[in-house]
N, C-alpha and C. Protein backbone atom coordinates (compact mmCIF):
# COMPACT_ATOMS: atom_id res chain seq x y z
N UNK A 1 -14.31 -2.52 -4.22
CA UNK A 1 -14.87 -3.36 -3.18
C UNK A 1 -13.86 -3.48 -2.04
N UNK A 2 -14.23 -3.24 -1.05
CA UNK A 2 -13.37 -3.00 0.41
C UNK A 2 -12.81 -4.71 0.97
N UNK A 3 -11.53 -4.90 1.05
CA UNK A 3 -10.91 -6.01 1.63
C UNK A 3 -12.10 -6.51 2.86
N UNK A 4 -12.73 -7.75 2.76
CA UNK A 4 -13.21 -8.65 3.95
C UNK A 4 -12.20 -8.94 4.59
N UNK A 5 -11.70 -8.28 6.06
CA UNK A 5 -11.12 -8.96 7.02
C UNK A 5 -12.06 -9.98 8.21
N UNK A 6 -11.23 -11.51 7.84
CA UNK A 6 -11.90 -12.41 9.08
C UNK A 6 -10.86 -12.19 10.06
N UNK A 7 -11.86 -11.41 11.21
CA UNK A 7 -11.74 -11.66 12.38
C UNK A 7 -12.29 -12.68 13.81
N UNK A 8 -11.78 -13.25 14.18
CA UNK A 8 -12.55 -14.43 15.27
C UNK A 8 -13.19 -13.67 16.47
N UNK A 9 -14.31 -13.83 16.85
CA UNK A 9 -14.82 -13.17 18.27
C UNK A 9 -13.71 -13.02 19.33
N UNK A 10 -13.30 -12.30 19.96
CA UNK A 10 -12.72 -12.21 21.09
C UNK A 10 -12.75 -12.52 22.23
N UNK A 11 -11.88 -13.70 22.63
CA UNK A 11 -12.48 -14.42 23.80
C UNK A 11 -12.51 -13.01 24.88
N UNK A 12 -11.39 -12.08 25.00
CA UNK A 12 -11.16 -11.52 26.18
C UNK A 12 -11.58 -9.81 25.81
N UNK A 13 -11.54 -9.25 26.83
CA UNK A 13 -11.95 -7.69 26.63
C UNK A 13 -10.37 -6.71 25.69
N UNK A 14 -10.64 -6.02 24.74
CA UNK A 14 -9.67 -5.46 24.44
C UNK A 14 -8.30 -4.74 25.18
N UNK A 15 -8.79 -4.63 26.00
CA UNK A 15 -7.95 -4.17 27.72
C UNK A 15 -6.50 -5.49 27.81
N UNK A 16 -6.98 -6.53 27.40
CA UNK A 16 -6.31 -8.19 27.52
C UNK A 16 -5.41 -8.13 26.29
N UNK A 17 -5.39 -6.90 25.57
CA UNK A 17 -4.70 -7.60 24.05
C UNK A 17 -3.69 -6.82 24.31
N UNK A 18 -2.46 -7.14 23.19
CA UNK A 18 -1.73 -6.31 22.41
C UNK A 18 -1.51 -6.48 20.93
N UNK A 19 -1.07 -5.44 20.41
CA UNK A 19 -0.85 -5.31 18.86
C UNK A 19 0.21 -4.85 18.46
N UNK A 20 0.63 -6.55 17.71
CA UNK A 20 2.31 -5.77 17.59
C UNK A 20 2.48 -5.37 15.74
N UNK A 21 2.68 -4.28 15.44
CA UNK A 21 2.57 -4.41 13.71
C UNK A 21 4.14 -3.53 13.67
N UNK A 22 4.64 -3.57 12.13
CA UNK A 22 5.57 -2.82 11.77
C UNK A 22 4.84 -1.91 10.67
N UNK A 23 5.30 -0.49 10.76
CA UNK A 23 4.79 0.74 9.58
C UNK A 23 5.83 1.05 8.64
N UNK A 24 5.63 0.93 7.34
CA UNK A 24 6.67 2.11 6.82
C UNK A 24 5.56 3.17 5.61
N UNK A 25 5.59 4.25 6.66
CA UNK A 25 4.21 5.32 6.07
C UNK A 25 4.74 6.13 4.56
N UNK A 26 4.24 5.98 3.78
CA UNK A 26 4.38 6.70 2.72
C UNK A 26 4.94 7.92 2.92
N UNK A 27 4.10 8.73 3.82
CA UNK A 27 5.13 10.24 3.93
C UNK A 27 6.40 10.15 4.52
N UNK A 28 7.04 8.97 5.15
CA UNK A 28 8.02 8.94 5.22
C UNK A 28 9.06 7.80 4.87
N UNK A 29 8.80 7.05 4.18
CA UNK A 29 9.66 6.01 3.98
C UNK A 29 9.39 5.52 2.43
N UNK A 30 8.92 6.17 1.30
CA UNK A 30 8.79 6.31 -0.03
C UNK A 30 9.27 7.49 -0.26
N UNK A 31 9.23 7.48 -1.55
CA UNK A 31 9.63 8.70 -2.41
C UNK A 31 8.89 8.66 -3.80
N UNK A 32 9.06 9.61 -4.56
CA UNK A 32 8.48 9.57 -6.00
C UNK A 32 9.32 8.54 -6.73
N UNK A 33 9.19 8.26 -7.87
CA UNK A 33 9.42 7.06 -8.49
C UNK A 33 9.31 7.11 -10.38
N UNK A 34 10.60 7.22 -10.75
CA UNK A 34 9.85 7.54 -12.50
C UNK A 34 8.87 5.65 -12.36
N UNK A 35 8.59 5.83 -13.99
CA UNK A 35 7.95 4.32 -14.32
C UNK A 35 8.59 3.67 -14.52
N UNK A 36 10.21 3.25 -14.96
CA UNK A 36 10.64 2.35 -14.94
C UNK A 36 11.53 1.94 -14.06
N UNK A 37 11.51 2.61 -12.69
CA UNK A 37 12.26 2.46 -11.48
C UNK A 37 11.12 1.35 -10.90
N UNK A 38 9.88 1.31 -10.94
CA UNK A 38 9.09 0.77 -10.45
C UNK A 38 8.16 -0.61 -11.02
N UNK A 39 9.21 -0.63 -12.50
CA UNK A 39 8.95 -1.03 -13.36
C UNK A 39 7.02 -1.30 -14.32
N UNK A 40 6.46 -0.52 -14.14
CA UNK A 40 5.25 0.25 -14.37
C UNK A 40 4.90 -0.66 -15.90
N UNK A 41 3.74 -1.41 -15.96
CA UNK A 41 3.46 -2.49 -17.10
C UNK A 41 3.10 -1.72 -17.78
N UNK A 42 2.76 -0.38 -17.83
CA UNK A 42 2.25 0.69 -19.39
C UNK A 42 3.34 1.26 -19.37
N UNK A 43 4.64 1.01 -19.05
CA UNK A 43 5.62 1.57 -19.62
C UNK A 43 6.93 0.74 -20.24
N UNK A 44 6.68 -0.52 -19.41
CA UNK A 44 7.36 -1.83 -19.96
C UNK A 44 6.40 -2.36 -21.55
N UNK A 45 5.08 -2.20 -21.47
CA UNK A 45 4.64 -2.64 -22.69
C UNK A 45 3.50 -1.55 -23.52
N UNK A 46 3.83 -1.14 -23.07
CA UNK A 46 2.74 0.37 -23.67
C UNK A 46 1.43 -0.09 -23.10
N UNK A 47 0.60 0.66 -23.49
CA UNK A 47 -0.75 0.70 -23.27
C UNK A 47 -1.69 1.39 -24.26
N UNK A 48 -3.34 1.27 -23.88
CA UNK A 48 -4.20 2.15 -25.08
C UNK A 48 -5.38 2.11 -23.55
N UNK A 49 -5.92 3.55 -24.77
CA UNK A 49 -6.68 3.90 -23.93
C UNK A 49 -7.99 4.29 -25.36
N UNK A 50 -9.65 3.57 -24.83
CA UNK A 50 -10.50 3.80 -25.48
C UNK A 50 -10.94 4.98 -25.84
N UNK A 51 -11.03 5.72 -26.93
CA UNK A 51 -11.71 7.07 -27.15
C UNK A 51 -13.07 7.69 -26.83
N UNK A 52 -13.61 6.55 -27.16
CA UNK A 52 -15.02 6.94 -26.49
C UNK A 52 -15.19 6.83 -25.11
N UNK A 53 -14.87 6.05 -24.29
CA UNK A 53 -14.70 6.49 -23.00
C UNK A 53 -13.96 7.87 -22.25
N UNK A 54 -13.36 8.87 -23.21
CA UNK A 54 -12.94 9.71 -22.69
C UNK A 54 -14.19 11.08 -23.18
N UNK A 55 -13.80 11.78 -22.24
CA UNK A 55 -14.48 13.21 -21.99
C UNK A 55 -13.86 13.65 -23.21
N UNK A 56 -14.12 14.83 -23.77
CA UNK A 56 -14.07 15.99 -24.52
C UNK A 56 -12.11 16.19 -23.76
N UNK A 57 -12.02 16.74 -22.73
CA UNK A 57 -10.98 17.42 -22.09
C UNK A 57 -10.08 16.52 -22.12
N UNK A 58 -10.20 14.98 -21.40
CA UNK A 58 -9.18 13.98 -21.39
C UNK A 58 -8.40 13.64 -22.59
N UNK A 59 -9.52 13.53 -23.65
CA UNK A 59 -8.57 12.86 -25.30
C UNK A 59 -8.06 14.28 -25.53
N UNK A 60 -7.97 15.75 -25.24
CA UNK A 60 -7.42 16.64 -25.78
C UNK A 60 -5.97 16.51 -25.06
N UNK A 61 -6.24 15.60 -23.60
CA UNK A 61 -5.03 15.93 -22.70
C UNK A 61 -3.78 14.59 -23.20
N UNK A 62 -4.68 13.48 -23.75
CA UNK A 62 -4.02 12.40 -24.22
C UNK A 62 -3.39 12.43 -25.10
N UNK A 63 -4.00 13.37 -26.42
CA UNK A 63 -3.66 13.79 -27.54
C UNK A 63 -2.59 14.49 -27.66
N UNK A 64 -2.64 15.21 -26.70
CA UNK A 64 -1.47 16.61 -26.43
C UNK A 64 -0.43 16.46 -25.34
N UNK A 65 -0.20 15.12 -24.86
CA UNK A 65 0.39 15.31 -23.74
C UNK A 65 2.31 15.07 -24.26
N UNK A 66 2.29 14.90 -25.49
CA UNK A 66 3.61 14.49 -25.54
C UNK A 66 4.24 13.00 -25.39
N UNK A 67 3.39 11.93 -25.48
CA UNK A 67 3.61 10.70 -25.26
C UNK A 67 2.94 10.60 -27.14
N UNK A 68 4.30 9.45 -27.45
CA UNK A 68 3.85 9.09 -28.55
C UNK A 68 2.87 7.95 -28.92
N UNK A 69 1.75 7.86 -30.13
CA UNK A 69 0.98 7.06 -29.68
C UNK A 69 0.09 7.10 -31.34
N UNK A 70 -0.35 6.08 -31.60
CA UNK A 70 -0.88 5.40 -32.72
C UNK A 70 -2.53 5.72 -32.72
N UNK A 71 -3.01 5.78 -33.12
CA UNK A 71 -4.68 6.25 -33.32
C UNK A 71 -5.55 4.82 -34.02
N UNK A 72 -5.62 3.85 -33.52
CA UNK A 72 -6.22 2.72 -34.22
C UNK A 72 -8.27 2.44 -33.99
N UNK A 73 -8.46 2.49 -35.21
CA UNK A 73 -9.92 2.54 -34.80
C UNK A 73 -10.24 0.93 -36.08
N UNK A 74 -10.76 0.43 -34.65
CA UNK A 74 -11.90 -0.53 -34.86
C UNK A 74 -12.88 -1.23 -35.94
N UNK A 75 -13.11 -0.25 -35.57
CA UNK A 75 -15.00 -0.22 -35.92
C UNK A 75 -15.77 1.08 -35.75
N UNK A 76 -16.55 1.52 -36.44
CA UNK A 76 -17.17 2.45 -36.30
C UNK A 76 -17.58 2.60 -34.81
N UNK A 77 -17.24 3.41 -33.90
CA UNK A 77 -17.80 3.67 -32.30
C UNK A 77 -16.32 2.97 -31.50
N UNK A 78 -15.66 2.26 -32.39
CA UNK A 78 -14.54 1.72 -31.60
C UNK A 78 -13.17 2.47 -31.60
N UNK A 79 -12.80 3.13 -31.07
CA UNK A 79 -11.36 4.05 -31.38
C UNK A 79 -10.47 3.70 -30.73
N UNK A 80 -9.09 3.10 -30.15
CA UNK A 80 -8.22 3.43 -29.20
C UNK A 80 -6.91 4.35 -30.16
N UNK A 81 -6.24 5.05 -28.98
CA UNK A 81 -5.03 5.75 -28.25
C UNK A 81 -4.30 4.47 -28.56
N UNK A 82 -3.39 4.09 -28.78
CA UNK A 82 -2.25 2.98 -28.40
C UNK A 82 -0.82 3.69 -28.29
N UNK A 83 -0.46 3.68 -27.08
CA UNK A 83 0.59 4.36 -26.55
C UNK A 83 1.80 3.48 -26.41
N UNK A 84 3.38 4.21 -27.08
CA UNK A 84 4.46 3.26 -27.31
C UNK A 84 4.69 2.77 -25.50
N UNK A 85 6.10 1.60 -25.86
CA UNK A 85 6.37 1.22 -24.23
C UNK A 85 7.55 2.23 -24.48
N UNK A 86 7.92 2.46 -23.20
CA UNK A 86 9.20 3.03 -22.78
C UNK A 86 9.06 4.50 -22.09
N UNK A 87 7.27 5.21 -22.35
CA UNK A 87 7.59 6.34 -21.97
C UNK A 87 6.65 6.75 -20.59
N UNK A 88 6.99 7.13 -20.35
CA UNK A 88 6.13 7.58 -18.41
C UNK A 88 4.30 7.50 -19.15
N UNK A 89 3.79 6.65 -18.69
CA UNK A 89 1.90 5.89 -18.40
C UNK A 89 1.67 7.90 -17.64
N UNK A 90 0.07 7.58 -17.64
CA UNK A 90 -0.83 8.79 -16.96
C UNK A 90 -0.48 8.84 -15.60
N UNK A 91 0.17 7.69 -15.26
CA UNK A 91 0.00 7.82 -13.41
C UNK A 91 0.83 7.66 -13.22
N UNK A 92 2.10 8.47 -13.60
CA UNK A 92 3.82 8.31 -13.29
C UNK A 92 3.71 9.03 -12.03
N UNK A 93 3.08 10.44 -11.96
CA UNK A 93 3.45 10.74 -10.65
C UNK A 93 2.77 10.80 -9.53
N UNK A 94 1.96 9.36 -9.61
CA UNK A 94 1.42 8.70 -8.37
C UNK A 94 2.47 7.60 -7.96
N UNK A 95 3.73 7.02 -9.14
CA UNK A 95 4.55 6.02 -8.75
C UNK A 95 5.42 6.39 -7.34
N UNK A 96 5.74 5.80 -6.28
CA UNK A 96 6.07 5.13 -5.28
C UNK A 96 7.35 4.39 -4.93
N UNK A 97 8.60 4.66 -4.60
CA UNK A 97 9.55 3.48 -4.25
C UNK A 97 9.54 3.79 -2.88
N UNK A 98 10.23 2.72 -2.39
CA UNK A 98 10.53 2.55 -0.83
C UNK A 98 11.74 2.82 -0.82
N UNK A 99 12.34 3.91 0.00
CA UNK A 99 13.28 4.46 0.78
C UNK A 99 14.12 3.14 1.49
N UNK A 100 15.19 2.09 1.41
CA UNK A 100 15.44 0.68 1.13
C UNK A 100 16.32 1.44 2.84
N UNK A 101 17.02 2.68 2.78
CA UNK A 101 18.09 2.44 3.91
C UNK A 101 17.24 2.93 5.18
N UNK A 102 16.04 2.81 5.07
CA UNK A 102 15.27 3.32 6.32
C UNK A 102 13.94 2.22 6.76
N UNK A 103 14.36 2.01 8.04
CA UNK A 103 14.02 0.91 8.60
C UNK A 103 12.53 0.76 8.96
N UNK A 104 11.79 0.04 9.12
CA UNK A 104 10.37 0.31 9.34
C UNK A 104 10.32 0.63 10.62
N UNK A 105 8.86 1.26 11.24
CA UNK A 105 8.51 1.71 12.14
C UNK A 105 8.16 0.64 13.39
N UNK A 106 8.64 0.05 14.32
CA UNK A 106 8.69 -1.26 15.01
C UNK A 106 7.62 -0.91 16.81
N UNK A 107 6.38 -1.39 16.34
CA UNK A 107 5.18 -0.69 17.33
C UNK A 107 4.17 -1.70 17.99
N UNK A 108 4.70 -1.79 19.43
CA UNK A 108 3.52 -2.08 20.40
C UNK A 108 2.47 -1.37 20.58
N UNK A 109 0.87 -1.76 20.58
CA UNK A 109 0.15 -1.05 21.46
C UNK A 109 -1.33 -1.89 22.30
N UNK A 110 -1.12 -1.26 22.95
CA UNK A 110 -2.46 -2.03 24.42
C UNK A 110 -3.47 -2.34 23.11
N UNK A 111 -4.31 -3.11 23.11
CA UNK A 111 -5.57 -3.24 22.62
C UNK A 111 -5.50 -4.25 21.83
N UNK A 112 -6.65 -4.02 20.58
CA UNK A 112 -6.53 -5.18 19.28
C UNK A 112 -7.19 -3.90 18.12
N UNK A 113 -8.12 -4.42 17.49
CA UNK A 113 -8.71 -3.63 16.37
C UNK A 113 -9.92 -3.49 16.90
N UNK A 114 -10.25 -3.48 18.30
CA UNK A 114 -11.65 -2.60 18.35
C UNK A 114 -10.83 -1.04 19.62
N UNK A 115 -9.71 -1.23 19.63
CA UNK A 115 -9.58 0.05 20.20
C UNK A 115 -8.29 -0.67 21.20
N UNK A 116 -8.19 0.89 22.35
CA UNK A 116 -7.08 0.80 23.23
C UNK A 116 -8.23 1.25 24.38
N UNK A 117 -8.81 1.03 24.85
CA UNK A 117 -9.77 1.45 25.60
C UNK A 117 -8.91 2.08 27.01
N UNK A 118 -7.47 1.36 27.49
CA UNK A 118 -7.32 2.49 28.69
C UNK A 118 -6.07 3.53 27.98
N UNK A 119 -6.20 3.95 26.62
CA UNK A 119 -5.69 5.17 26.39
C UNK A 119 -4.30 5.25 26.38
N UNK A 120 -3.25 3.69 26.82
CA UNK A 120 -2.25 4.10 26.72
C UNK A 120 -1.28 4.29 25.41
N UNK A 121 0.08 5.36 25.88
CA UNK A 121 0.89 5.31 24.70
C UNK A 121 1.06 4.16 24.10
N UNK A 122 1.31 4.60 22.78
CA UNK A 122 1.97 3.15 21.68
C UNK A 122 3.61 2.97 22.43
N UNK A 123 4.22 1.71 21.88
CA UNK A 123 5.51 1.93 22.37
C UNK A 123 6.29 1.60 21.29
N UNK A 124 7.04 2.89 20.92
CA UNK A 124 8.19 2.37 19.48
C UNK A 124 9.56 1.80 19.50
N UNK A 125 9.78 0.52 19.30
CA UNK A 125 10.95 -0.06 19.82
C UNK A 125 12.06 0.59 18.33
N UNK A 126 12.99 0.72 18.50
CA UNK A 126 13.93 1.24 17.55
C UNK A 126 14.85 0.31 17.09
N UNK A 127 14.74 -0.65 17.30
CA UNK A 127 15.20 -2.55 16.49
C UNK A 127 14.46 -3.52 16.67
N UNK A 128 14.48 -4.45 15.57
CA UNK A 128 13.30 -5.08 15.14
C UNK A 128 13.67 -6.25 16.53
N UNK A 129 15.12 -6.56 16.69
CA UNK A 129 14.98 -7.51 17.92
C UNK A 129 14.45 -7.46 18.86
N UNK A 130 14.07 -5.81 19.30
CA UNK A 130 14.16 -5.46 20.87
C UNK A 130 12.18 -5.74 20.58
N UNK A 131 11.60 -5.43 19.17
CA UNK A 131 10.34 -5.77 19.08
C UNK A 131 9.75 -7.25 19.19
N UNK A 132 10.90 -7.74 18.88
CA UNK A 132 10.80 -9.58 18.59
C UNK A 132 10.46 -10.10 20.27
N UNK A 133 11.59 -9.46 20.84
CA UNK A 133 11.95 -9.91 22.18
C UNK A 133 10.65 -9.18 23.56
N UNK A 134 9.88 -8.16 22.89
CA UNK A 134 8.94 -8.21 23.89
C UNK A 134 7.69 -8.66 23.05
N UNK A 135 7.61 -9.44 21.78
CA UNK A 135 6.26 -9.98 21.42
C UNK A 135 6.71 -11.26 22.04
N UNK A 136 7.97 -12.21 22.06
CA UNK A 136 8.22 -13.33 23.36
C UNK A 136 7.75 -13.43 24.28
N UNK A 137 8.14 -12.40 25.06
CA UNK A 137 8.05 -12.32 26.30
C UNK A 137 6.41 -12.45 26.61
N UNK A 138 5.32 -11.38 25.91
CA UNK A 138 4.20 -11.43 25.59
C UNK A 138 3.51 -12.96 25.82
N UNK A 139 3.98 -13.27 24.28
CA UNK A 139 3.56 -14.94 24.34
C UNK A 139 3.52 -15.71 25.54
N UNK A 140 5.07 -15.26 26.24
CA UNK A 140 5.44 -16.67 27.06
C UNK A 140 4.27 -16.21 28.55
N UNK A 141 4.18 -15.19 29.01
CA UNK A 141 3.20 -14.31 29.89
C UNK A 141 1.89 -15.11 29.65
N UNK A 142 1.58 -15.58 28.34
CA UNK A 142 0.10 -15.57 27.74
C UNK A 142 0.13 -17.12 28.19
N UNK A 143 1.21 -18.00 27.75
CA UNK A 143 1.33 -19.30 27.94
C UNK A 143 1.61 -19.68 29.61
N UNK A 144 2.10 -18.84 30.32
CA UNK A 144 2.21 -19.01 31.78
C UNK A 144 0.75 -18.80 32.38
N UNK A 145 -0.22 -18.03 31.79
CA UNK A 145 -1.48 -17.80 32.57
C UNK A 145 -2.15 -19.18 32.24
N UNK A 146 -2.38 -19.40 30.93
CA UNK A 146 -2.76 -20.33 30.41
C UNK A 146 -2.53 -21.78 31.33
N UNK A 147 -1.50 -22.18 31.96
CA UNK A 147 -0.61 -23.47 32.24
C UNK A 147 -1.30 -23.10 33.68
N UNK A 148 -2.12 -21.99 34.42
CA UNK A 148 -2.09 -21.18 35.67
C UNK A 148 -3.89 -22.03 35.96
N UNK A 149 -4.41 -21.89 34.68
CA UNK A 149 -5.26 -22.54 34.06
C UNK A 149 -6.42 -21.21 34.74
């Protein structure tokens, strides 16, 4: 189910905004990650996985993958996999750390979230102050029109 963002109507035309966000993009500011760098809860406490919910191919791949693991069945129709803690889960190499000595991406741009409508460049400030110091300036611009009435 897709995040509900509340947004408020826009008093002014997108042309009137700016958007100040910081990035740090996966292709560049992560890296791969074993499971316990990331500390990964099916590898801190094991996990199981139901048998009958798997395909033909999957329990051959579960079975065979080299992770050690207990065969506990239920009930007739009920089977799990119960897999020890300590060893790399199915989705180790989807794990993720953040690159800690590389700074996020620090970005002005014209508009809001319905667009940039006159097309201009983004602007990438290269310290988070020099970003601080023109979302100020911004504000104080916004509060001078305002007082202009």
């Amino acid at each position: 189910m897709p995040i509900q963002v509340f947004r408020p109507n826009p008093l002014m035309p997108a042309h009137a905004y700016k958007t100040y966000e910081w990035q740090a993009p996966l292709g560049t500011h992560f890296r791969k990650a074993t499971c316990a760098e990331v500390a990964c809860p099916n590898y801190l406490n094991g996990w199981r996985v139901r048998v009958e919910n798997l395909t033909p191919d999957l329990l051959h791949t579960a079975k065979t993958s080299g992770r050690k693991y207990t065969e506990q069945r239920v009930t007739d129709g009920e089977t799990w996999l119960v897999f020890e803690a300590g060893q790399p889960c199915f989705r180790a190499a989807e794990h993720r750390a953040r690159i800690n000595d590389r700074p996020p991406l620090y970005i002005v741009r014209d508009g809001d979230h319905r667009g940039n409508p006159r097309g201009t460049k983004a602007r990438l400030h290269q310290r988070p102050d020099l970003w601080l110091e023109d979302f100020a300036e911004h504000q104080q611009a916004l509060a001078d029109e305002i007082k202009k009435g």
